[in-house]
Protein backbone atom coordinates (compact mmCIF):
# COMPACT_ATOMS: atom_id res chain seq x y z
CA UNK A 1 -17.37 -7.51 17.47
CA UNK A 2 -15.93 -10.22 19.96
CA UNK A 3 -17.17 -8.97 23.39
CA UNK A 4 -14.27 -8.51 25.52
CA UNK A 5 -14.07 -10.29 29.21
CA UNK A 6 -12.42 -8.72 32.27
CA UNK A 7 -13.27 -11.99 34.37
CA UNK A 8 -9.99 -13.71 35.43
CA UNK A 9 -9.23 -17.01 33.80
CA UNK A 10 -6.46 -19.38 35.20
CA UNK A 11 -6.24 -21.50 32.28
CA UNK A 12 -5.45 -18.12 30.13
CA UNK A 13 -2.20 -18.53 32.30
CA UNK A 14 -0.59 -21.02 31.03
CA UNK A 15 0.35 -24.49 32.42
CA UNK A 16 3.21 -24.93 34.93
CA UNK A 17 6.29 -26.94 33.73
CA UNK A 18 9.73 -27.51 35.48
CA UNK A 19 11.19 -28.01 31.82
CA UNK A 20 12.73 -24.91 30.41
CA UNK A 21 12.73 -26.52 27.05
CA UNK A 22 8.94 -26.77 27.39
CA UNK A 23 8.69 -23.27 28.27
CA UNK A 24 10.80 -21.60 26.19
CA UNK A 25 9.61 -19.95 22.92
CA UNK A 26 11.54 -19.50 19.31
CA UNK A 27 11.34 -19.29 16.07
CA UNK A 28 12.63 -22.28 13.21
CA UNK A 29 15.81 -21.85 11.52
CA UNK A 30 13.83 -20.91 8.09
CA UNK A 31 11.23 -18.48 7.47
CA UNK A 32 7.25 -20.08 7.08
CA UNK A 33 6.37 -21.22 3.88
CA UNK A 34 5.04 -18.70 1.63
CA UNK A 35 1.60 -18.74 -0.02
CA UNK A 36 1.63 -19.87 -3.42
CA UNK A 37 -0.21 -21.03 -6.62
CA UNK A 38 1.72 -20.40 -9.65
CA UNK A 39 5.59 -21.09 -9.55
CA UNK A 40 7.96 -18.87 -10.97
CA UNK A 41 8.42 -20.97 -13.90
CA UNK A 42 5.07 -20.55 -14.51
CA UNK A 43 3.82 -24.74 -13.31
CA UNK A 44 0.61 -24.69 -11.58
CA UNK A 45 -2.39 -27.36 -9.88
CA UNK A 46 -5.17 -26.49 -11.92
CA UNK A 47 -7.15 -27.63 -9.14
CA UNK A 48 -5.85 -25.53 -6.55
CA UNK A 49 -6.03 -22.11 -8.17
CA UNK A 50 -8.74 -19.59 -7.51
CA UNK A 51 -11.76 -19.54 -9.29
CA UNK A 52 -11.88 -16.49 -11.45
CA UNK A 53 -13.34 -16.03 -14.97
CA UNK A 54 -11.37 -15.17 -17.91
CA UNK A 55 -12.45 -11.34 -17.55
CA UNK A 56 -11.31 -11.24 -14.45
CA UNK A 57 -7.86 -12.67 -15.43
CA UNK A 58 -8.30 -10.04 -18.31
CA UNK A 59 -8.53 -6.77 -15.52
CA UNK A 60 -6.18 -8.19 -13.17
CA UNK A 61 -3.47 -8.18 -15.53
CA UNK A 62 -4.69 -4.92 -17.21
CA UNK A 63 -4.19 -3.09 -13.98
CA UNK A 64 -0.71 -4.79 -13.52
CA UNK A 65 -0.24 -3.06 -16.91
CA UNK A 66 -1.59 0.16 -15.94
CA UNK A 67 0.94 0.35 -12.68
CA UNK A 68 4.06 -0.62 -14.97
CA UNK A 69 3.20 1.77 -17.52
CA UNK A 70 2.12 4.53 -14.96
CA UNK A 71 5.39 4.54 -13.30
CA UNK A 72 7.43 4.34 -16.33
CA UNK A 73 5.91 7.47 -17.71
CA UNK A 74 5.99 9.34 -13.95
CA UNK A 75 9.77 8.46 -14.05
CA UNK A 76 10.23 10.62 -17.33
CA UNK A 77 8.39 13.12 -16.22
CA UNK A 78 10.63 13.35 -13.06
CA UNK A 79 13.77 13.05 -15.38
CA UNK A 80 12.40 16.12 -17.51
CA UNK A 81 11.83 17.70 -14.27
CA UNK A 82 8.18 18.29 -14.79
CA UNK A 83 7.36 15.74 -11.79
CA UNK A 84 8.74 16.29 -8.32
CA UNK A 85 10.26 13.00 -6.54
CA UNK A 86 8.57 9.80 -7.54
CA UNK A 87 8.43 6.45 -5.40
CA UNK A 88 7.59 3.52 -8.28
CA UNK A 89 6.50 -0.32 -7.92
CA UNK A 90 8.25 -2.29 -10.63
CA UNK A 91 8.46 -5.79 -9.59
CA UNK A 92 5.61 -5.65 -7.32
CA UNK A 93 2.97 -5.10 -9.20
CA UNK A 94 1.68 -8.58 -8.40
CA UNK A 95 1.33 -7.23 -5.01
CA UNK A 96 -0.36 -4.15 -5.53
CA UNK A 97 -3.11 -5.26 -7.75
CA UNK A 98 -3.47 -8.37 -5.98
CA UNK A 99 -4.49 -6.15 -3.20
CA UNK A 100 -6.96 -4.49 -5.10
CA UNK A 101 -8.82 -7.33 -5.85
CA UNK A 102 -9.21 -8.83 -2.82
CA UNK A 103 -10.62 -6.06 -0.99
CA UNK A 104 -14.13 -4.55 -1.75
CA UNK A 105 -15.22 -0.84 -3.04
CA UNK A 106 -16.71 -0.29 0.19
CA UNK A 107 -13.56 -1.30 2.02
CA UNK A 108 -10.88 1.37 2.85
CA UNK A 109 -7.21 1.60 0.99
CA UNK A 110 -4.68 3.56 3.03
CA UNK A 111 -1.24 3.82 0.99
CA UNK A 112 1.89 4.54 1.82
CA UNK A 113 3.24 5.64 -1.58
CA UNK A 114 3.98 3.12 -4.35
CA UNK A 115 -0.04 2.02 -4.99
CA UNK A 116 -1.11 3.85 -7.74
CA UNK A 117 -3.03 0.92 -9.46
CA UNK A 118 -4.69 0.03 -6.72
CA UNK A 119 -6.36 3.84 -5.79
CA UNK A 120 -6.74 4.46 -8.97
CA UNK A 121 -9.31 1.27 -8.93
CA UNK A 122 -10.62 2.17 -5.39
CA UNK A 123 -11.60 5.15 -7.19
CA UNK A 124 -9.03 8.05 -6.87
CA UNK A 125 -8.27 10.04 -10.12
CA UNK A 126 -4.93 9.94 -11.65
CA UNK A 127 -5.05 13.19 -11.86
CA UNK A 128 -4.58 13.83 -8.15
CA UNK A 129 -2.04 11.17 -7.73
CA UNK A 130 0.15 13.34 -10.29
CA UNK A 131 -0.76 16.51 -8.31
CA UNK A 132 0.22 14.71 -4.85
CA UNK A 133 3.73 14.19 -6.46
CA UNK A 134 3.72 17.71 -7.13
CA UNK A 135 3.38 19.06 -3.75
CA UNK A 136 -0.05 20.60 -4.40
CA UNK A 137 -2.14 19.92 -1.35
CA UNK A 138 -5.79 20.09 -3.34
CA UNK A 139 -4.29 16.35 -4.07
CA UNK A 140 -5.06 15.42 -0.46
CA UNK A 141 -8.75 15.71 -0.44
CA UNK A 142 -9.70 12.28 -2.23
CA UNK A 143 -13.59 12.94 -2.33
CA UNK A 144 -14.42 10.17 -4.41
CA UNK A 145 -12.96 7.67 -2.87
CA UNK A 146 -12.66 5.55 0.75
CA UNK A 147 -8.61 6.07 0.32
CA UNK A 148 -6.18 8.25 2.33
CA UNK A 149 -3.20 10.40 0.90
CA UNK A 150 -0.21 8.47 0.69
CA UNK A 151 1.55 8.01 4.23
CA UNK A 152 4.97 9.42 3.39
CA UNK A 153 5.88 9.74 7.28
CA UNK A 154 6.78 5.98 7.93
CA UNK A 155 3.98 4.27 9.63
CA UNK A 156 1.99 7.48 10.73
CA UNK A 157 -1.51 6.00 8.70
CA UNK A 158 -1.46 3.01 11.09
CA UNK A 159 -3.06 4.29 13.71
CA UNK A 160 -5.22 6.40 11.76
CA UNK A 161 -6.54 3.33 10.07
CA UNK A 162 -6.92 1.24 13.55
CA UNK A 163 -9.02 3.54 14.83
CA UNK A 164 -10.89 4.02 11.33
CA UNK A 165 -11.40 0.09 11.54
CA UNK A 166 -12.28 0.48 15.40
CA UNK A 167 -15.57 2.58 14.37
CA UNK A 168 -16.36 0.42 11.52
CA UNK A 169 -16.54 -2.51 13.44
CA UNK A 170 -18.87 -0.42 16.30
CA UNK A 171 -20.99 0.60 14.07
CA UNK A 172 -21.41 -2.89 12.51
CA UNK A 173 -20.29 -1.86 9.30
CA UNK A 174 -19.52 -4.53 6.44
CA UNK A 175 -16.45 -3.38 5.60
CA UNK A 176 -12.91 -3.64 6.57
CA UNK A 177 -9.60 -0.66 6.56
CA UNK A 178 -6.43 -2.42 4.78
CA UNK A 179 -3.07 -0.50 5.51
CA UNK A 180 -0.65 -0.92 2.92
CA UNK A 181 2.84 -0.53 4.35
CA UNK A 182 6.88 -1.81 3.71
CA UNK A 183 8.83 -3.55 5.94
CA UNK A 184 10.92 -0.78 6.98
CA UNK A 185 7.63 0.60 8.83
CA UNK A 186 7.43 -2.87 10.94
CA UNK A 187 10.18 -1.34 12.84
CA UNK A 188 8.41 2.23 13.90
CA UNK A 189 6.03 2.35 17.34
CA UNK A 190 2.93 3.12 15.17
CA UNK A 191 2.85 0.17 13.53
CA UNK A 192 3.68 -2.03 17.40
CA UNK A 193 1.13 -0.23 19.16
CA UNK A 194 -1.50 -0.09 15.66
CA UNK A 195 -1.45 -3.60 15.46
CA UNK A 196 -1.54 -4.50 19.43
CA UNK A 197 -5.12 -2.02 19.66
CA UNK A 198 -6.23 -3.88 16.73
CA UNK A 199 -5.83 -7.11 18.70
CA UNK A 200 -7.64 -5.84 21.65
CA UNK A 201 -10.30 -4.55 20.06
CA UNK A 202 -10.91 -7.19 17.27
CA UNK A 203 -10.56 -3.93 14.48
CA UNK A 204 -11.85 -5.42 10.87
CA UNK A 205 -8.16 -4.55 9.87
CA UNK A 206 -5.68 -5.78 7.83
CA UNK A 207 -2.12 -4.58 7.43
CA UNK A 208 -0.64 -5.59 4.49
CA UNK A 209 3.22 -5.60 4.01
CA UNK A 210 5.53 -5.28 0.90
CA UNK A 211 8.12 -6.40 2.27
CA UNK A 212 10.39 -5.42 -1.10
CA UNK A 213 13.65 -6.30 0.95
CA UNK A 214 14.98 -3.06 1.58
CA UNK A 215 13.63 0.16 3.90
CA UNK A 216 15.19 2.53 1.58
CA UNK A 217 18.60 1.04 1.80
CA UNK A 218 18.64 -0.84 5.11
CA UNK A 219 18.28 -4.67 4.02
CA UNK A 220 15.68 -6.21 5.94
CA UNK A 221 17.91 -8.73 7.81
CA UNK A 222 19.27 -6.09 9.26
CA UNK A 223 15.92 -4.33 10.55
CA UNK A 224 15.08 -7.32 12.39
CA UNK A 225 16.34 -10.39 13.85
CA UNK A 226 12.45 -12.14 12.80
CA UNK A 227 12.59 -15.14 9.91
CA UNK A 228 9.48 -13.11 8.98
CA UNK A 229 7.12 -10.52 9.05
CA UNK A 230 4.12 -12.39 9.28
CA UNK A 231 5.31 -14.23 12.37
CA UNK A 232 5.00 -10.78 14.13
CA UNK A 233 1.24 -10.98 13.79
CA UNK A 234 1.59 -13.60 17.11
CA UNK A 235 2.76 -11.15 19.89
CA UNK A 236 -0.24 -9.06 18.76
CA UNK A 237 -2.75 -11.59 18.91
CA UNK A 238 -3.73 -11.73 15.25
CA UNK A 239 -3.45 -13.99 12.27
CA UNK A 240 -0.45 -13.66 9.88
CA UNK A 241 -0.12 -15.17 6.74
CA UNK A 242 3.26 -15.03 4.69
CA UNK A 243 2.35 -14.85 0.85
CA UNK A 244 4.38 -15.04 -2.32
CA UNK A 245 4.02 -11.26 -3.62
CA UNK A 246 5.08 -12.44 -6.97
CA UNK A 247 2.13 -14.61 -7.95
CA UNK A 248 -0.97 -12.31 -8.12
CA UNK A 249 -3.60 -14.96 -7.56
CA UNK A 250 -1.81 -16.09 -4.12
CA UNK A 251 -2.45 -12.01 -3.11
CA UNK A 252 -5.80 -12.27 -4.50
CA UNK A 253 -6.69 -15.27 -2.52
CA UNK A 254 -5.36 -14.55 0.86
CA UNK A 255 -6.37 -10.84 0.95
CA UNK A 256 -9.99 -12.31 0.26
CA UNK A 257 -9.18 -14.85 3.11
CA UNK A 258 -7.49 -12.14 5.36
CA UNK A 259 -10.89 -10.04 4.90
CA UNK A 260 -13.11 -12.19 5.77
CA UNK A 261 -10.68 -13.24 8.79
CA UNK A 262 -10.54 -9.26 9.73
CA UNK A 263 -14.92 -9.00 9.62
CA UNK A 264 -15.04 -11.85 11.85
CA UNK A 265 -13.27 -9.99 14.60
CA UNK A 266 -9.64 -10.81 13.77
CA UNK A 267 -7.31 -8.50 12.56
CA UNK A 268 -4.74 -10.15 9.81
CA UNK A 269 -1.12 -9.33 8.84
CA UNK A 270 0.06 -10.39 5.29
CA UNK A 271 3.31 -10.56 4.15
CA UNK A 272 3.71 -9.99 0.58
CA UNK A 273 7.22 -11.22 -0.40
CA UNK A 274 8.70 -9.50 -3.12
CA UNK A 275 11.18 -7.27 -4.14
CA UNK A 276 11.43 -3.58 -5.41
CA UNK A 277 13.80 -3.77 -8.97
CA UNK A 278 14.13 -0.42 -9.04
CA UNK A 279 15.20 2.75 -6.82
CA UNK A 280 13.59 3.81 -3.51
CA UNK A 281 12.42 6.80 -5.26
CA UNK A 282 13.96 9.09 -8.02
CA UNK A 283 15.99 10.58 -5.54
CA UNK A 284 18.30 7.19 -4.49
CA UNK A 285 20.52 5.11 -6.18
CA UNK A 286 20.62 1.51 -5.38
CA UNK A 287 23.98 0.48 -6.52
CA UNK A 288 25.48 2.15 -3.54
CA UNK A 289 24.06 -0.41 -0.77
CA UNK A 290 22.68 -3.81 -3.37
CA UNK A 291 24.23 -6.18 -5.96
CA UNK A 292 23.32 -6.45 -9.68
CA UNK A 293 23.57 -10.22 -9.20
CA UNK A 294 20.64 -9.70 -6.75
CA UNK A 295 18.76 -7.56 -8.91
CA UNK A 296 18.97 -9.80 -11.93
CA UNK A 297 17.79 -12.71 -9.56
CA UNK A 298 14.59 -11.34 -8.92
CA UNK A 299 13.91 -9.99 -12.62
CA UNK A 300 13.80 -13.62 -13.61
CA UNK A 301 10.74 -13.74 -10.91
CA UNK A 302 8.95 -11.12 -12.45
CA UNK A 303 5.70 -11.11 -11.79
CA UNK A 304 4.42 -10.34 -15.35
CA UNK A 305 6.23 -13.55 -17.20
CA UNK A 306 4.79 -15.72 -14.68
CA UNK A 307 1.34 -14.47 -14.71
CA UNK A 308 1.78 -14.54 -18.82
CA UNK A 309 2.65 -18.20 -18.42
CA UNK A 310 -0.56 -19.13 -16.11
CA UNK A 311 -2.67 -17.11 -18.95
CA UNK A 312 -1.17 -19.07 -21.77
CA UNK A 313 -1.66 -22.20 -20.08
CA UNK A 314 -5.21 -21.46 -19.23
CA UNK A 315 -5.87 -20.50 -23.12
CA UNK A 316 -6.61 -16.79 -21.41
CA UNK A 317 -3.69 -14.94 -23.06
CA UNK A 318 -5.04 -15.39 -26.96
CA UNK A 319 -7.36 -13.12 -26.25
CA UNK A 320 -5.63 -10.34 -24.19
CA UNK A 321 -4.45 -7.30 -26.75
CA UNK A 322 -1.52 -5.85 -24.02
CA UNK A 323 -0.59 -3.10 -27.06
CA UNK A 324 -4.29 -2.03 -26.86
CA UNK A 325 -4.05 -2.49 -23.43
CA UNK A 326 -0.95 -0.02 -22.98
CA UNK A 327 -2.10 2.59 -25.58
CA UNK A 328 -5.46 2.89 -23.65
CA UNK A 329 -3.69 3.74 -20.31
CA UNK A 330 -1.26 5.77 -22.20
CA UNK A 331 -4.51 7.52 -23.10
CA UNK A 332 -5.52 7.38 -19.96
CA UNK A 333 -1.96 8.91 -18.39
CA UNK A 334 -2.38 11.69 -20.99
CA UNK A 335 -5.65 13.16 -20.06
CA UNK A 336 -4.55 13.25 -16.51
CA UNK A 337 -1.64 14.68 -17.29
CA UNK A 338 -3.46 17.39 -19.42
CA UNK A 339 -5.87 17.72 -16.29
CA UNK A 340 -2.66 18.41 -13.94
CA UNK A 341 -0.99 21.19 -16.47
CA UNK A 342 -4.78 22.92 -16.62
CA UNK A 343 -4.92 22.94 -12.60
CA UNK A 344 -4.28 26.62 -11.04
CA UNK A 345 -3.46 26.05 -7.74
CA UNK A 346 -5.26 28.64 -5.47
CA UNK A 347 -3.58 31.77 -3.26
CA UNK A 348 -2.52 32.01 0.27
CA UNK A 349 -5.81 30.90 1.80
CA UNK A 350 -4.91 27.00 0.72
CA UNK A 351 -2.49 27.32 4.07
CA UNK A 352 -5.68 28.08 6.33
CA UNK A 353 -8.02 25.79 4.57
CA UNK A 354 -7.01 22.40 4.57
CA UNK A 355 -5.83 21.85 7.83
CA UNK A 356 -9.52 20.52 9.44
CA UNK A 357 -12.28 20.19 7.49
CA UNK A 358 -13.74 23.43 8.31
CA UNK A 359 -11.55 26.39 8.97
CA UNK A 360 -11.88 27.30 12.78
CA UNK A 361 -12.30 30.98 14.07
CA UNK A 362 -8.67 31.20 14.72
CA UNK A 363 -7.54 30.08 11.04
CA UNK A 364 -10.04 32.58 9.72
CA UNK A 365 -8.51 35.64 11.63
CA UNK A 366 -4.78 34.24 10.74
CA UNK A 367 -6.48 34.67 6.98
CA UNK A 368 -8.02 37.97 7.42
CA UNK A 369 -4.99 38.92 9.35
CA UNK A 370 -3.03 37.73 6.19
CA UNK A 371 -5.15 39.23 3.78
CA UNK A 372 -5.19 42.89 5.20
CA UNK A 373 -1.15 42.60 5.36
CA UNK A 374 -1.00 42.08 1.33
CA UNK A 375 -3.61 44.24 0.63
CA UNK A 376 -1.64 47.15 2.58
CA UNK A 377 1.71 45.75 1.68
CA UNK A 378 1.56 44.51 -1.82
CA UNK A 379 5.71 44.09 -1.86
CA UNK A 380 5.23 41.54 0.55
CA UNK A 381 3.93 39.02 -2.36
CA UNK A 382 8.05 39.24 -3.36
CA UNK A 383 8.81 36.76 0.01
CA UNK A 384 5.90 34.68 -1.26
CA UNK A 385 7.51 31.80 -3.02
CA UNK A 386 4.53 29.15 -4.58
CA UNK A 387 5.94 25.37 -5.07
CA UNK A 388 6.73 25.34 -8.46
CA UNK A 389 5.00 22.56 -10.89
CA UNK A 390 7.99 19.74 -10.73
């Protein structure tokens, strides 16, 4: 880490300048240019893309399958009303994965709800993803894994994960904490005062945004008055780097670049632009606040067709089987799912349990306390209501 000087520096103030033109600060009329290596069309520089082997072409895309396919399938479940409210990815699965592979396994993933490729790869079963959607707290505990629960309370993981970072970075750890947000969480005081400590104390962080133009329904021109969210980055006293969340290699690349950015002391935010085709979650309905014009605008910039195109191109795509692909993480989707219908959830004690790591003396008595009160009162089990499955 950079060490930090409390010795007073006049040049840090700033020349002196009787032009207010000089002095005055703003932003262009157009947002910065976004990161790029594969148009939408599917054209490319061969010479500029990254350098990956045809394998890893082969996983990248498989795990853009695997997040399609998982979310399709979690939608019918919701629709059957055997899953409880589901928040899906489709059109940003570029994003997602992208993420993934620009991070290491030693690295730490902190969602926010939509990344279920990308923990699944950093190691957290399916299995408890499914159970997190159905309001069964064993899903929390993530063993396995360097992950955190999803952040469903906007922007609450942010400082959790500066501070993570923070520790890493004393303790000279090679690794770095990369908090996966949307743009509607650019707007909350976690995420202003998250990324202004991670400025001051050079965290080996990096906040990633999807900014999927829209916090919930709330367009994002009309969350801030900012060309873009990687321009924010600046008042903090990081890097920012605006990236085109549609082309999976441009993710790839810059979250390598932003990581190796964040270990050398500076914290980085990336912008992922993209856009979230379908509903909020299961519970909202997009027609109400966004045109189908706009929607069928981005489906043309799908990420999947263009990727498709770069693999064709690069004589990759012969050789990629995406029916064998889906019916092994259909496979895959099933034996979680079977995993999730075998899982008894436990009794009362699950309140007490999981709040710290180990149950204080208090939580114990509130137990006992609890325990003696069914055991003497067994009709009190009738005001007992368990979450049901869905």
């Amino acid at each position: 880490m950079t060490e930090q000087s409390s010795t007073f520096s006049e040049s840090a103030l700033g020349k002196g300048s009787a032009s207010f033109e000089d002095c005055l600060l703003r932003q262009g009329d157009t947002a910065p240019p976004r990161y790029r290596f594969v148009d939408p069309d599917g054209s490319y520089d061969p010479e500029a893309v990254p350098d990956l082997s045809a394998e890893q072409h082969r996983d990248i895309y498989y795990w853009m399958l695997l997040q399609r396919r998982y979310d399709e399938r979690m939608v019918n479940l919701q629709r059957r009303g055997e899953m409880g409210t589901v928040a899906t990815a489709r059109g940003q699965e570029a994003s997602i994965v992208g993420t993934s592979f620009g991070i290491e396994q030693r690295d730490w993933l902190l969602p926010y709800g939509r990344e279920a490729a990308a923990l699944v790869r950093h190691g957290v079963s399916m299995r408890d993803i499914m159970l997190y959607w159905l309001g069964v707290q064993d899903a929390n505990r993530l063993p396995d894994s360097n992950s955190l629960p999803f952040a469903i309370a906007i922007g609450t993981h942010l400082p959790v994960g500066v501070g993570y970072a923070w520790g890493l970075g004393l303790d000279d750890e090679d690794a770095v904490v990369t908090m996966m947000m949307g743009d509607g969480q650019l707007s909350t005081g976690e995420a202003q005062a998250s990324m202004n400590w991670a400025g001051v104390v050079d965290a080996p962080a990096v906040f990633f945004c999807l900014n999927n133009q829209y916090a919930i329904s709330v367009p994002f021109s009309k969350q801030t008055a900012a060309n873009s969210v990687a321009q924010k980055a600046l008042a903090w006293g990081l890097d920012g780097i605006r990236v085109d969340g549609n082309d999976v290699l441009a993710v790839v690349d810059a979250m390598r670049r932003a990581r190796k950015r964040a270990l050398e002391g500076t914290p980085v935010v990336v912008e992922a632009v993209t856009y979230r085709i379908e509903a909020h979650t299961t519970n909202d309905d997009p027609s109400r606040y966004r045109d189908d014009s706009e929607v069928d605008w981005w489906r043309e910039r799908d990420p999947f067709d263009r990727y498709r195109e770069f693999l064709k191109s690069e004589g990759i795509w012969s050789d990629i089987d995406e029916e064998a692909m889906e019916a092994e993480i259909d496979e895959r989707f099933d034996e979680a799912w079977e995993e999730v219908q075998a899982f008894e959830s436990g009794g009362v004690e699950e309140l007490f349990e999981y709040v710290y790591d180990e149950m204080t003396p208090e939580l114990e008595a509130q137990l006992d306390d609890l325990k003696q009160v069914l055991e003497e009162r067994p009709d009190v089990y009738e005001y007992i209501e368990e979450r049901p499955k869905g």
